[in-house]
C-alpha atoms as a PDB file:
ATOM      1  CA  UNK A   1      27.233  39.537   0.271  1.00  0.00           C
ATOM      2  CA  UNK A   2      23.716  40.348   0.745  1.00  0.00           C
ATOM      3  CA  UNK A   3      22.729  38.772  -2.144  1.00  0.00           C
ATOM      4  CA  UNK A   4      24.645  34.864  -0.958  1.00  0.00           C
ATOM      5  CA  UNK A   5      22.498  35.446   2.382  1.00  0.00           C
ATOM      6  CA  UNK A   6      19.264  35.585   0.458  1.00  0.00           C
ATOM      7  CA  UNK A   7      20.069  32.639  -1.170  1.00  0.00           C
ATOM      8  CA  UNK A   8      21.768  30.642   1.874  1.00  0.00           C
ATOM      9  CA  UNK A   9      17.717  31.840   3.734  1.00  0.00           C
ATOM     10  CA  UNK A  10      15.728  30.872   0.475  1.00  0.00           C
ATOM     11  CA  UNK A  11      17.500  28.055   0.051  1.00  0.00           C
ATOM     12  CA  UNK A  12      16.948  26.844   4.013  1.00  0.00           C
ATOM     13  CA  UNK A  13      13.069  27.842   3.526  1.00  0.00           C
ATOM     14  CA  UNK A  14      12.774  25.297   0.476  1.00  0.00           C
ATOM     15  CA  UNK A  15      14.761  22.622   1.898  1.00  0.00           C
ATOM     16  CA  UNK A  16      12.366  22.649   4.934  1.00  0.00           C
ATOM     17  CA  UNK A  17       9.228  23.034   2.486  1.00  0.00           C
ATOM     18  CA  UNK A  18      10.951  19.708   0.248  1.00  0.00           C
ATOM     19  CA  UNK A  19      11.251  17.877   3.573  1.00  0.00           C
ATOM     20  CA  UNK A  20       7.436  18.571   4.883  1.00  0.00           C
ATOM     21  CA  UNK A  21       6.286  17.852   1.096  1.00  0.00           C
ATOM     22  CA  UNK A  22       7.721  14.526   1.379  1.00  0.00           C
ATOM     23  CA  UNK A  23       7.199  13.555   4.252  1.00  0.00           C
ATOM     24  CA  UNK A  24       3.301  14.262   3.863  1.00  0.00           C
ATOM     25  CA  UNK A  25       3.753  11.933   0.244  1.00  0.00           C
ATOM     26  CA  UNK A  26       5.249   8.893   2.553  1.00  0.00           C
ATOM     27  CA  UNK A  27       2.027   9.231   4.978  1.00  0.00           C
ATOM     28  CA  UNK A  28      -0.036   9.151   2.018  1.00  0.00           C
ATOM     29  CA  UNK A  29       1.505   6.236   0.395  1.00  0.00           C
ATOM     30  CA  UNK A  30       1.195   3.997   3.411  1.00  0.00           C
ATOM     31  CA  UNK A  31      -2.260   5.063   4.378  1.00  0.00           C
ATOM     32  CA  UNK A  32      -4.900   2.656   4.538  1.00  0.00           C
ATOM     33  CA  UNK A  33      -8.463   3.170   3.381  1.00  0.00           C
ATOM     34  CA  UNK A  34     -11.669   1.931   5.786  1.00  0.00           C
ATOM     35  CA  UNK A  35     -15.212   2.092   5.328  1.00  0.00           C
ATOM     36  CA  UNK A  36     -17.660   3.363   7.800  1.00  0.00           C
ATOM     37  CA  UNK A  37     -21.334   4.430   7.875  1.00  0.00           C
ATOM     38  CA  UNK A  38     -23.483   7.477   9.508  1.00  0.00           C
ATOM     39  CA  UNK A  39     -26.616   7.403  10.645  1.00  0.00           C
ATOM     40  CA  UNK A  40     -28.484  10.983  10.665  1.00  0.00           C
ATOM     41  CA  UNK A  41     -31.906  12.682  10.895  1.00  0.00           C
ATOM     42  CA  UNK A  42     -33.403  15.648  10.144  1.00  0.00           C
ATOM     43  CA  UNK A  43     -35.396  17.948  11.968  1.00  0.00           C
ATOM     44  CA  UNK A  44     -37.788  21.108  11.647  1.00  0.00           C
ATOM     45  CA  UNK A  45     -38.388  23.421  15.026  1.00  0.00           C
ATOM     46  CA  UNK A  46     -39.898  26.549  14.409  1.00  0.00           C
ATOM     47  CA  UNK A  47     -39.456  26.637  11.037  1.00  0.00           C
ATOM     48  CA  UNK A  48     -35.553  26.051  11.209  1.00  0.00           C
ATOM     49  CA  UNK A  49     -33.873  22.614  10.051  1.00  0.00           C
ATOM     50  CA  UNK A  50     -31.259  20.772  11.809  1.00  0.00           C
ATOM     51  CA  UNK A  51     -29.594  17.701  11.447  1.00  0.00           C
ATOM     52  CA  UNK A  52     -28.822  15.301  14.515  1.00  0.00           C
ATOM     53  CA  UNK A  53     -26.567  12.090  14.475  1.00  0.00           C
ATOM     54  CA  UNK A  54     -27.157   8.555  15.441  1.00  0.00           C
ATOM     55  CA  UNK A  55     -24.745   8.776  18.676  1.00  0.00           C
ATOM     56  CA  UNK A  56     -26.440   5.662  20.262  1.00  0.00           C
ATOM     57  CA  UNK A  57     -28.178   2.284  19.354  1.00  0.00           C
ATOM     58  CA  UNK A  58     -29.288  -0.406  21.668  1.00  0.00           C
ATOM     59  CA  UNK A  59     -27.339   0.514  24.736  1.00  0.00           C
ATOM     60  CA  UNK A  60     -24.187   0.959  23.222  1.00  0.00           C
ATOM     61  CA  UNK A  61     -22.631   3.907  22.234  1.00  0.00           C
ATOM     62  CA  UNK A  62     -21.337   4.568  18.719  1.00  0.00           C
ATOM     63  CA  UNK A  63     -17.744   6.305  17.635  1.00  0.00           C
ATOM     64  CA  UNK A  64     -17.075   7.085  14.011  1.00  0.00           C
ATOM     65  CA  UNK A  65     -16.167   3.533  12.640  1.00  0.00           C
ATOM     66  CA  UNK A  66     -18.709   1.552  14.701  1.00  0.00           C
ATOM     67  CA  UNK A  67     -21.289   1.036  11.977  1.00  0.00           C
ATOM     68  CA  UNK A  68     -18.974  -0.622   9.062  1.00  0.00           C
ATOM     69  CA  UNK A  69     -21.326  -1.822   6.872  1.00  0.00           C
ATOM     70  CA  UNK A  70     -24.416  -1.387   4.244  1.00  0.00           C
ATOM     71  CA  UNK A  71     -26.112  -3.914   5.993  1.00  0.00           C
ATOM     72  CA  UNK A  72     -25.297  -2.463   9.586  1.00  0.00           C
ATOM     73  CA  UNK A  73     -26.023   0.928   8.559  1.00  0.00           C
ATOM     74  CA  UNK A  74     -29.669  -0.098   7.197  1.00  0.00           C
ATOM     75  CA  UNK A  75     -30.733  -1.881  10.071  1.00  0.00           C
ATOM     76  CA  UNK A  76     -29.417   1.390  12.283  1.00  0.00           C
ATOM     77  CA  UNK A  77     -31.719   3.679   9.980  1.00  0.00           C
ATOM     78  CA  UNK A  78     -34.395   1.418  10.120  1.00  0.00           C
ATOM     79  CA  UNK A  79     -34.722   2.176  14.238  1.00  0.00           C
ATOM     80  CA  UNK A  80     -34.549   5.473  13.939  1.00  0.00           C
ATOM     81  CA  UNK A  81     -36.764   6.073  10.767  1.00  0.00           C
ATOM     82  CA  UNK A  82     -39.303   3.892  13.212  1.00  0.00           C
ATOM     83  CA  UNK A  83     -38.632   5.984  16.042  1.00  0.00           C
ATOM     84  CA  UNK A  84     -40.574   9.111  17.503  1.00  0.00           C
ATOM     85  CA  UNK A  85     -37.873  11.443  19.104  1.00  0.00           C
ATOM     86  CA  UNK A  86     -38.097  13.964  22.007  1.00  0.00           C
ATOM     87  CA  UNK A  87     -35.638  16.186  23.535  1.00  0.00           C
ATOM     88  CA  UNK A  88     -34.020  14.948  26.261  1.00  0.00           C
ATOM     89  CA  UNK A  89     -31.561  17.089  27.331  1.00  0.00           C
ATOM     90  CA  UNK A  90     -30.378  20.621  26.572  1.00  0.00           C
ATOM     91  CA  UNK A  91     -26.785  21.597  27.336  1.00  0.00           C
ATOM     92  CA  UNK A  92     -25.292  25.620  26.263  1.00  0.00           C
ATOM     93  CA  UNK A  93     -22.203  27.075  27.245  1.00  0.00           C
ATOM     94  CA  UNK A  94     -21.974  30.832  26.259  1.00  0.00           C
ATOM     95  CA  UNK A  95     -18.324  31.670  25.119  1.00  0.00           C
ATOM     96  CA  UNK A  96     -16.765  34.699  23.322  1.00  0.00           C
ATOM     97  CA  UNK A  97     -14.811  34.714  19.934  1.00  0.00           C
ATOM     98  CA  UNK A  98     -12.389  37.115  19.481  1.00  0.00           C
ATOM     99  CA  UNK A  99     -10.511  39.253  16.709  1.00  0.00           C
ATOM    100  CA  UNK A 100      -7.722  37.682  14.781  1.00  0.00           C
ATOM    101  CA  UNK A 101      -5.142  40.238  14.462  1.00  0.00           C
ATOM    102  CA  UNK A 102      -3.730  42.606  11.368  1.00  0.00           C
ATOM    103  CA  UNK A 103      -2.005  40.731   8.655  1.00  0.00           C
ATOM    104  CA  UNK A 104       1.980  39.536   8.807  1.00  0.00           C
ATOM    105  CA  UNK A 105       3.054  38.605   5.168  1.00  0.00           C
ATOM    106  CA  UNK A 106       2.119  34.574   5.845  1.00  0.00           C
ATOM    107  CA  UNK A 107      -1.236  35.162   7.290  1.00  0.00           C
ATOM    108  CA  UNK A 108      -1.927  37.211   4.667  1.00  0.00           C
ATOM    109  CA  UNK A 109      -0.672  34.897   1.948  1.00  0.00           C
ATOM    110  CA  UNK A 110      -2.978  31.997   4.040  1.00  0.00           C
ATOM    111  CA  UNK A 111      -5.965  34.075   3.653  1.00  0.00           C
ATOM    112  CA  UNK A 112      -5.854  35.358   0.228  1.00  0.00           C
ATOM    113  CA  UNK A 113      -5.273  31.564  -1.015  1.00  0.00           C
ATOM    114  CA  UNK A 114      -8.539  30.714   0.752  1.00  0.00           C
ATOM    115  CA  UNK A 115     -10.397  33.231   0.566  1.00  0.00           C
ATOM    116  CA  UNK A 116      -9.164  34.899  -3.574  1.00  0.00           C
ATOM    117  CA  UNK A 117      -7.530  31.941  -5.007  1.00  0.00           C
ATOM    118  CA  UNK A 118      -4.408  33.492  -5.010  1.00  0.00           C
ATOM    119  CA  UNK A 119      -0.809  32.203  -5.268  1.00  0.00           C
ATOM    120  CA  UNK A 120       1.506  33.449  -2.370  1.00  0.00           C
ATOM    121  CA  UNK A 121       3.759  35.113  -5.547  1.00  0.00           C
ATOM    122  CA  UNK A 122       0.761  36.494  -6.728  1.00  0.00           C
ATOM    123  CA  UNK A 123      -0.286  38.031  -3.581  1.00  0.00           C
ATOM    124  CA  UNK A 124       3.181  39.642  -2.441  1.00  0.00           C
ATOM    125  CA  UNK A 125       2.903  41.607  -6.342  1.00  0.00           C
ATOM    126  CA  UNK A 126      -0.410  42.764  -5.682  1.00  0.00           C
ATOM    127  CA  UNK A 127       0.546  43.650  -2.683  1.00  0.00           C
ATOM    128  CA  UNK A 128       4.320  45.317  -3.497  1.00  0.00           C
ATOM    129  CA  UNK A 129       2.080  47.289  -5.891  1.00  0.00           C
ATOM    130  CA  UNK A 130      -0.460  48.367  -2.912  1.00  0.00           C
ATOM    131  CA  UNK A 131       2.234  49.860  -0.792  1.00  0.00           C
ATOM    132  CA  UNK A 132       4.353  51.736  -3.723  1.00  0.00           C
ATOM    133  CA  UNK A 133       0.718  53.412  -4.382  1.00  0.00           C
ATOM    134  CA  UNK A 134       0.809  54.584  -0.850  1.00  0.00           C
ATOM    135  CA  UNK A 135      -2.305  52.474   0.114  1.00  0.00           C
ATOM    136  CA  UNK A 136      -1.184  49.985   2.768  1.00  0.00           C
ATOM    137  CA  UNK A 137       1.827  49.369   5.033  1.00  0.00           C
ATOM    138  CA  UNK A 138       4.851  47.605   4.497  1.00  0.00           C
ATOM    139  CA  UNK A 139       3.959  43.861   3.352  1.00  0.00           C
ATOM    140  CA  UNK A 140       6.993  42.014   4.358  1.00  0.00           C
ATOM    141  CA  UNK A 141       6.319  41.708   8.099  1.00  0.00           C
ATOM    142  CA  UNK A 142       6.038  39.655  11.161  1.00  0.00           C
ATOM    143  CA  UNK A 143       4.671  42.463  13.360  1.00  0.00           C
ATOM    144  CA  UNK A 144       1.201  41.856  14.520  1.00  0.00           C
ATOM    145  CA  UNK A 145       0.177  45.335  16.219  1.00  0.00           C
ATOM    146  CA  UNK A 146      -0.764  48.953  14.624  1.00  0.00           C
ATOM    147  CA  UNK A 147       0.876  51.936  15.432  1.00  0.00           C
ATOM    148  CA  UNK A 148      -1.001  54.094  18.080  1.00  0.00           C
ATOM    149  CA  UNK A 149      -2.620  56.698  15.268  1.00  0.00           C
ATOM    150  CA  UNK A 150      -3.630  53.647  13.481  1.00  0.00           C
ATOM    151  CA  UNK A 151      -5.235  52.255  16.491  1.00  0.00           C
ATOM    152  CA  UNK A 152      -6.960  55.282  16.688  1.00  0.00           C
ATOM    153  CA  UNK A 153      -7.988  56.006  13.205  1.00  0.00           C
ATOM    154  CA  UNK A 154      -9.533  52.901  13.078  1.00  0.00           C
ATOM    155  CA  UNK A 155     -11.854  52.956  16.094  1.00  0.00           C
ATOM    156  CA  UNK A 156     -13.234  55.712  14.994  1.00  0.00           C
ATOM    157  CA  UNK A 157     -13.932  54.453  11.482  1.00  0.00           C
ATOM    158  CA  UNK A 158     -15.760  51.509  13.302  1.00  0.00           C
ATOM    159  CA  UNK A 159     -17.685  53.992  15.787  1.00  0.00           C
ATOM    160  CA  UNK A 160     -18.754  55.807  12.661  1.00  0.00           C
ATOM    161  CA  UNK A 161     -19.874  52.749  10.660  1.00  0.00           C
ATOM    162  CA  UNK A 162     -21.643  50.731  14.175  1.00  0.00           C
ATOM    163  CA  UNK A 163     -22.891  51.754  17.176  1.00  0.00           C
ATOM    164  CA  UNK A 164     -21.190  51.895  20.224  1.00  0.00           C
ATOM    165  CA  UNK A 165     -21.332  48.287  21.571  1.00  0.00           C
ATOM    166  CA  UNK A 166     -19.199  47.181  18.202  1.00  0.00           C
ATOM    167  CA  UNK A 167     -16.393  49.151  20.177  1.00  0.00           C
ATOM    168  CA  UNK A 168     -14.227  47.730  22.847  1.00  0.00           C
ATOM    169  CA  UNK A 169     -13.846  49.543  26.202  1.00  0.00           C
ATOM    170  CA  UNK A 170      -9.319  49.554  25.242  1.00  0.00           C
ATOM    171  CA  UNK A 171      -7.730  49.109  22.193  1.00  0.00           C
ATOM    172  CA  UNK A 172      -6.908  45.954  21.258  1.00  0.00           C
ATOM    173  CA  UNK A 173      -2.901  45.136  21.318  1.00  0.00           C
ATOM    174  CA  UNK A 174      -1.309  42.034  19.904  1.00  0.00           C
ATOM    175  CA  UNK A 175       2.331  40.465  19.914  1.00  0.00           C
ATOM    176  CA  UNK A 176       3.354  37.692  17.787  1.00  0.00           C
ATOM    177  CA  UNK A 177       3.379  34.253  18.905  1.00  0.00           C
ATOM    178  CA  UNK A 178       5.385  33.178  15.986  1.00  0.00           C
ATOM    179  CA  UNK A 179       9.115  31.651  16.365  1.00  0.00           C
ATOM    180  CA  UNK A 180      12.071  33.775  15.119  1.00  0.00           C
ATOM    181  CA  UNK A 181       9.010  36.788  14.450  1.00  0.00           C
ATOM    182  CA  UNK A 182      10.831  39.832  13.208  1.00  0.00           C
ATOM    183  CA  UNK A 183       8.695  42.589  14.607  1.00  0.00           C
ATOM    184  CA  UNK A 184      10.895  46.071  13.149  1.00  0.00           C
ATOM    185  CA  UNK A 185       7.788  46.773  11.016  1.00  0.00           C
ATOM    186  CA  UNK A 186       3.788  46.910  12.118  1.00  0.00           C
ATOM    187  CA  UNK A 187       1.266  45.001  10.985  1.00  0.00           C
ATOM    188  CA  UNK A 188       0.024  45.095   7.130  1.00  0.00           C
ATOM    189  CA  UNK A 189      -3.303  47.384   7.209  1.00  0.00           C
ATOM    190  CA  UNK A 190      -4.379  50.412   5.069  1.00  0.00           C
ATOM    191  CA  UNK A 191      -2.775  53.852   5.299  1.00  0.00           C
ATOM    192  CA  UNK A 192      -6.209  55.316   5.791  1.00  0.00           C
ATOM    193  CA  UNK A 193      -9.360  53.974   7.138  1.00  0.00           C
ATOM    194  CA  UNK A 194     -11.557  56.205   5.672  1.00  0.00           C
ATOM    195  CA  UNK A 195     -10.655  54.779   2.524  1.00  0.00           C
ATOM    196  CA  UNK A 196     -12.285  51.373   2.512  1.00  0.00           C
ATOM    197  CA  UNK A 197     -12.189  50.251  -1.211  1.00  0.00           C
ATOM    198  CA  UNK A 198      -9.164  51.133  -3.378  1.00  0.00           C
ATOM    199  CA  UNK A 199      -7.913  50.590  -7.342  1.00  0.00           C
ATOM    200  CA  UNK A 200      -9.590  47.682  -9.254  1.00  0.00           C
ATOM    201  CA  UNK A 201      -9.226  44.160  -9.733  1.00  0.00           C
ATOM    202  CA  UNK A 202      -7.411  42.077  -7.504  1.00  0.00           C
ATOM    203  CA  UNK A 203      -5.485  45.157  -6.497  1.00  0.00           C
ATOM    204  CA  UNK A 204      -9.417  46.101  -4.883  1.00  0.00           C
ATOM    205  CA  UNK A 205      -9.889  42.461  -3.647  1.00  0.00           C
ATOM    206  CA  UNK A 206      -6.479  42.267  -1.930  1.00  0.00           C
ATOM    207  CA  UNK A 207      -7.261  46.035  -0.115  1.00  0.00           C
ATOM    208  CA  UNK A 208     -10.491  45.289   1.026  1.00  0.00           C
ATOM    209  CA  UNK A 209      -8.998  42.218   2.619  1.00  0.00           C
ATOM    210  CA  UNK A 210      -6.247  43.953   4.256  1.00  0.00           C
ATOM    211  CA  UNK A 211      -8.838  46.807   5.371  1.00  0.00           C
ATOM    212  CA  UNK A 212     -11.198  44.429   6.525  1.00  0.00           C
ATOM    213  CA  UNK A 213      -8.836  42.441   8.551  1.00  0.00           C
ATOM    214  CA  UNK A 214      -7.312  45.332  10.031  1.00  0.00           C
ATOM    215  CA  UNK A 215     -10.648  47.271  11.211  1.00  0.00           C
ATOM    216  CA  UNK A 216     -12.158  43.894  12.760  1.00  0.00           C
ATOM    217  CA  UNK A 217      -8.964  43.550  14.716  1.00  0.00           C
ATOM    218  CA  UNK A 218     -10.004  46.731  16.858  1.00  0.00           C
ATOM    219  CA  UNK A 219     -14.100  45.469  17.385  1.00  0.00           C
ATOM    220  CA  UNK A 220     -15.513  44.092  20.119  1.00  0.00           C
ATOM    221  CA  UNK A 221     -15.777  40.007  20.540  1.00  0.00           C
ATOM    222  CA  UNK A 222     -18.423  38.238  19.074  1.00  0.00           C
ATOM    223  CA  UNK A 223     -20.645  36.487  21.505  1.00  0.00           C
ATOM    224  CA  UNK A 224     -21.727  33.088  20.924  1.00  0.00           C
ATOM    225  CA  UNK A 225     -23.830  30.141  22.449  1.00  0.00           C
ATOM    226  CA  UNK A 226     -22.906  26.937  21.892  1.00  0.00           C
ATOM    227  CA  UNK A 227     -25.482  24.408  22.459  1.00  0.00           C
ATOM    228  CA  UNK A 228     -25.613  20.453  22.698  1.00  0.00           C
ATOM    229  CA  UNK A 229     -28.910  18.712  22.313  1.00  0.00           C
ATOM    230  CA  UNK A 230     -29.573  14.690  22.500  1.00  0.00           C
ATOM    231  CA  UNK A 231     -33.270  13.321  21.160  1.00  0.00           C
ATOM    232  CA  UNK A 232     -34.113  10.008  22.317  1.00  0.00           C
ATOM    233  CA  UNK A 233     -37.006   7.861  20.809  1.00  0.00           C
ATOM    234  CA  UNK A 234     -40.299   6.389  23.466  1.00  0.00           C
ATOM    235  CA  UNK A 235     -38.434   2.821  23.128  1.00  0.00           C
ATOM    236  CA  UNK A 236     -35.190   3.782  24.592  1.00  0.00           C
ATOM    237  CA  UNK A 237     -33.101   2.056  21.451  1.00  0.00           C
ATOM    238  CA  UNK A 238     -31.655   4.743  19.597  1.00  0.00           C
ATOM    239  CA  UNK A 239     -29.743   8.371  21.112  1.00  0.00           C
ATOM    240  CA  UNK A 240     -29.237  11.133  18.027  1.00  0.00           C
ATOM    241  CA  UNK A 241     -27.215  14.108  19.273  1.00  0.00           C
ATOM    242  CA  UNK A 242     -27.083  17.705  17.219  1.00  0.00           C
ATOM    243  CA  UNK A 243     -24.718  20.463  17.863  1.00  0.00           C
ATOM    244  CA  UNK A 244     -24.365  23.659  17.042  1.00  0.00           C
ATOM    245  CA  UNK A 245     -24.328  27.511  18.082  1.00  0.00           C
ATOM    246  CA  UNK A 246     -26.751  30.749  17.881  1.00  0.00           C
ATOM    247  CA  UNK A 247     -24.500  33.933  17.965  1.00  0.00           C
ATOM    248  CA  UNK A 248     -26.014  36.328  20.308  1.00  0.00           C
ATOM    249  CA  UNK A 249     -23.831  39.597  19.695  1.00  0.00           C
ATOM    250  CA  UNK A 250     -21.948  39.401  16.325  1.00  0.00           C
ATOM    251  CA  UNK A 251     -19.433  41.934  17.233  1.00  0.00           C
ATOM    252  CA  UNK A 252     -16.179  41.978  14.503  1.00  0.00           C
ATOM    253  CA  UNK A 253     -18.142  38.912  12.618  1.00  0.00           C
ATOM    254  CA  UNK A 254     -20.144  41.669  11.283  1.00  0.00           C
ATOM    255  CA  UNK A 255     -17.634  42.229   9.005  1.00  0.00           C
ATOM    256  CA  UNK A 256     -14.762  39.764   8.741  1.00  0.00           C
ATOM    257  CA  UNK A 257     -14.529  36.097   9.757  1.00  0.00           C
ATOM    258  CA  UNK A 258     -11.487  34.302   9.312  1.00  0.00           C
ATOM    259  CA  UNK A 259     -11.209  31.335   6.730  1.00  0.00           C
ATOM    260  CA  UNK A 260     -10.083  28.214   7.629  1.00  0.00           C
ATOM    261  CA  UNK A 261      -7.889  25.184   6.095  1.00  0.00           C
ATOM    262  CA  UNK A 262      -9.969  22.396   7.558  1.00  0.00           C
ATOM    263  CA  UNK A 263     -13.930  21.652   7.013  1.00  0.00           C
ATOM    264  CA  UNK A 264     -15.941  23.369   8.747  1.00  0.00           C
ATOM    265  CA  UNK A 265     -17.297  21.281  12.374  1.00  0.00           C
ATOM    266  CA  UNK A 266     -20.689  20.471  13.220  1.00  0.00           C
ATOM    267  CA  UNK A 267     -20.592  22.830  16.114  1.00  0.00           C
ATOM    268  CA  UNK A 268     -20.371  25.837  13.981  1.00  0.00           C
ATOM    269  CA  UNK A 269     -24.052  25.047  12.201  1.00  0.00           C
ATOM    270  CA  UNK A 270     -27.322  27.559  13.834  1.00  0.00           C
ATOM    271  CA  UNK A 271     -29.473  25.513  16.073  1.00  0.00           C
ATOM    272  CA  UNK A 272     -33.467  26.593  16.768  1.00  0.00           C
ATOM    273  CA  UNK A 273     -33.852  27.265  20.509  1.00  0.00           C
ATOM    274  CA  UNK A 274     -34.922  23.734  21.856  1.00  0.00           C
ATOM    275  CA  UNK A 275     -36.261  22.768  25.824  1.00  0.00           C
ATOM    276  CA  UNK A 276     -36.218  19.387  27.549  1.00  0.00           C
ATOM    277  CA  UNK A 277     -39.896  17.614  25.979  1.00  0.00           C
ATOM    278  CA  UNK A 278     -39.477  18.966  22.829  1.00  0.00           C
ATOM    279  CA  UNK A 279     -41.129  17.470  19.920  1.00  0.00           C
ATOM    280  CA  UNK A 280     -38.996  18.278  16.892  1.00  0.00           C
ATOM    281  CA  UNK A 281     -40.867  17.189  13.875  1.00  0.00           C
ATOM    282  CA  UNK A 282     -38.168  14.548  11.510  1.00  0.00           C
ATOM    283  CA  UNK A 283     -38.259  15.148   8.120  1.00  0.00           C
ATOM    284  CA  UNK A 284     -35.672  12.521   6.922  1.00  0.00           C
ATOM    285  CA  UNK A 285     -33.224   9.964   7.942  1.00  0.00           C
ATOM    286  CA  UNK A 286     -30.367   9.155   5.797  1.00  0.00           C
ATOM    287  CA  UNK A 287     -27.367   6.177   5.945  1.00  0.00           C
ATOM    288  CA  UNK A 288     -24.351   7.660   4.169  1.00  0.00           C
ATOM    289  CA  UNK A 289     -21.454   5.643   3.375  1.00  0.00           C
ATOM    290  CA  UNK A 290     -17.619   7.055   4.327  1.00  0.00           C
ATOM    291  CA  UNK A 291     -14.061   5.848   3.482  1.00  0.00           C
ATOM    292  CA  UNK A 292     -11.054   7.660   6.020  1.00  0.00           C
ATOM    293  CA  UNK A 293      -9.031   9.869   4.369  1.00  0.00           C
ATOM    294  CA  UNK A 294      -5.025   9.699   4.338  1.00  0.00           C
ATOM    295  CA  UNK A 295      -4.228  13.335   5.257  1.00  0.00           C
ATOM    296  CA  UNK A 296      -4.204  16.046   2.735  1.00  0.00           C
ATOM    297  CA  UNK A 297      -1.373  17.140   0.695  1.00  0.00           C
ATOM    298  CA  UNK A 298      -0.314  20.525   1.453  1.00  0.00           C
ATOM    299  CA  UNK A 299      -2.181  23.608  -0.574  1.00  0.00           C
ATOM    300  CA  UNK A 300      -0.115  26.714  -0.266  1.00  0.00           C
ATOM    301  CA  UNK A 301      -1.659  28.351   2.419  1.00  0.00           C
ATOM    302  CA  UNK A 302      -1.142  25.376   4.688  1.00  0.00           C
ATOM    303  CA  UNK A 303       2.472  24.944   3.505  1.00  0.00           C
ATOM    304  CA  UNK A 304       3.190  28.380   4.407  1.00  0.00           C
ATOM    305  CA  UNK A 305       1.185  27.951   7.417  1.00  0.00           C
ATOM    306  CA  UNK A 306       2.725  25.936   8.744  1.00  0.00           C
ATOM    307  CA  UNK A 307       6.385  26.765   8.079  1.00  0.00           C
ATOM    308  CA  UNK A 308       5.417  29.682  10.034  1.00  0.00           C
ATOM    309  CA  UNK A 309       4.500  27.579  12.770  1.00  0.00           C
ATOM    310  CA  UNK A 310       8.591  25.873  12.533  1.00  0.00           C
ATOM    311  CA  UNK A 311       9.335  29.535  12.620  1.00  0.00           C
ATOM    312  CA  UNK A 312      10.773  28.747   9.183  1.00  0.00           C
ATOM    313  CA  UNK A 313       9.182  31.935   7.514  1.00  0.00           C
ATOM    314  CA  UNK A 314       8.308  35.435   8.329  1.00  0.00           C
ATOM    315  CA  UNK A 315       9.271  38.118   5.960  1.00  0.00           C
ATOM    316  CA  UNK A 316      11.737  36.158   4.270  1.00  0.00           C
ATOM    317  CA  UNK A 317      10.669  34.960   1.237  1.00  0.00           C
ATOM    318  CA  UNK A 318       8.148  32.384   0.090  1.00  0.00           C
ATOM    319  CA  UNK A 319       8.841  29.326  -0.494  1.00  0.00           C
ATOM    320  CA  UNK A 320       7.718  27.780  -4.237  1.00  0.00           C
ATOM    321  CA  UNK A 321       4.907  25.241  -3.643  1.00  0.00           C
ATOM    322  CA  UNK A 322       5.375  21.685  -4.805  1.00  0.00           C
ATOM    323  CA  UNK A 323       2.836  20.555  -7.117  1.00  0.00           C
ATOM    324  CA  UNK A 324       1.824  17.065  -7.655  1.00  0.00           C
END
């Protein structure tokens, strides 16, 4: 009996995987290519580069597709190669990043795809092999949170490794904000926290991972400013605009930083500090030629990613990826 309900869930889980697959092939298939342009410079303050994009041009403001061709794009670079830029305005909003919590068996599947190339089968026998050697916790789980010695066990580890500031006034508690999350079991994270490598191989990878993961989930934020900063040139034709962020307390980035399916924004790149009357000195200016991309077929970690998010899998098992 046990064994017809496994199949009857696996059988849901792939039918629901089939159906995303294709319908991500039919979006593909229809898609329709277009060309645009960028315009960009870059600058040198203080001995640190950053690059700052053609936002404006003659009054009127640019979006992504408003330069469409060579020709366009030339005369746009022409201006601002021309050009002698100031700062003209300086905008930062401080805001705080917080700890992603202990590994469930998708998120952990997720990151070791991105971050170790593995396969989510690959992962779950690494993993199954971790836990019968006593090393982590259960690995088929939706639970998010620790239990209370863990909690404990592992602010101290992080006390012992960082000063004081890396730890946060009250534990840190989590709940799932999965659908259908079946939270009987904890969260995946080592037995011990004094033991931060384990075994070999990818059995060592996959445990440093979890351990990682785990201890970050108990340190303080991360403090970041995020700054905004628009150069104009002395003839008022042409508006560049960089973004990007200084960290000012790294806090659990220290020692784990969670990977992401998507490419990485311009807001996450380090800025130099910059004031209003700034003279950054422009090294380059560059027109680079773009086509719009259908949207991308789904790697493993995404699939699984987002099944959780249809509350389609937890800690049942994983569905087969489609490969084209």
């Amino acid at each position: 009996m046990a064994q017809v309900a496994r199949r009857e869930v696996r059988g849901r889980v792939q039918s629901v995987a089939l159906r995303l697959i294709v319908d991500r092939e039919r979006e593909i298939e229809v898609f329709k290519t277009q060309e645009y342009w960028q315009v960009s410079a870059t600058f040198e303050a203080d001995g640190q580069p950053f690059t700052a994009r053609l936002v404006q041009l003659d009054g009127k403001k640019l979006d992504r597709l408003s330069i469409g061709s060579k020709n366009d794009a030339d005369a746009a670079k022409a201006v601002v190669e021309g050009g002698r830029f100031t700062v003209a305005s300086v905008e930062t909003k401080p805001f705080a990043k917080n700890p992603p919590p202990p590994f469930t068996t998708s998120t952990l599947q997720q990151e070791a795809a991105r971050k170790l190339g593995f396969s989510a089968s690959h992962t779950m026998r690494v993993a199954q092999s971790l836990y019968e050697d006593g090393l982590i916790t259960y690995m088929r789980t939706d639970g998010v949170d620790m239990a209370e010695e863990a909690i404990s066990a592992a602010r101290k580890a992080i006390a012992n490794r960082y000063d004081s500031g890396f730890v946060p006034d009250k534990p840190r508690r989590y709940t799932s904000k999965a659908k259908n999350a079946q939270e009987a079991h904890e969260a995946i994270r080592p037995t011990d926290f004094g033991r931060s490598h384990a075994a070999s191989g990818d059995h060592a990878r996959l445990y440093e991972l979890v351990y990682n993961r785990a201890l970050a989930s108990q340190m303080a934020s991360a403090r970041l400013e995020r700054t905004t900063v628009e150069l104009t040139d002395g003839a008022g034709r042409a508006v560049l605009r960089a973004t990007g962020q200084v960290v000012l307390f790294p806090g659990f980035m220290t020692l784990y930083d969670e990977g992401r399916d998507d490419a990485q924004d311009e807001e996450s790149a380090r800025m130099p500090a910059l004031r209003e009357g700034d003279a950054p000195t422009k090294t380059g200016v560059e027109a680079t030629q773009h086509f719009t991309q259908p949207p991308p077929r789904y790697s493993e970690a995404s699939l699984v990613k987002r099944l959780e998010e249809l509350g389609s899998v937890g800690r049942r098992p994983t569905p087969r990826s489609c490969r084209r």
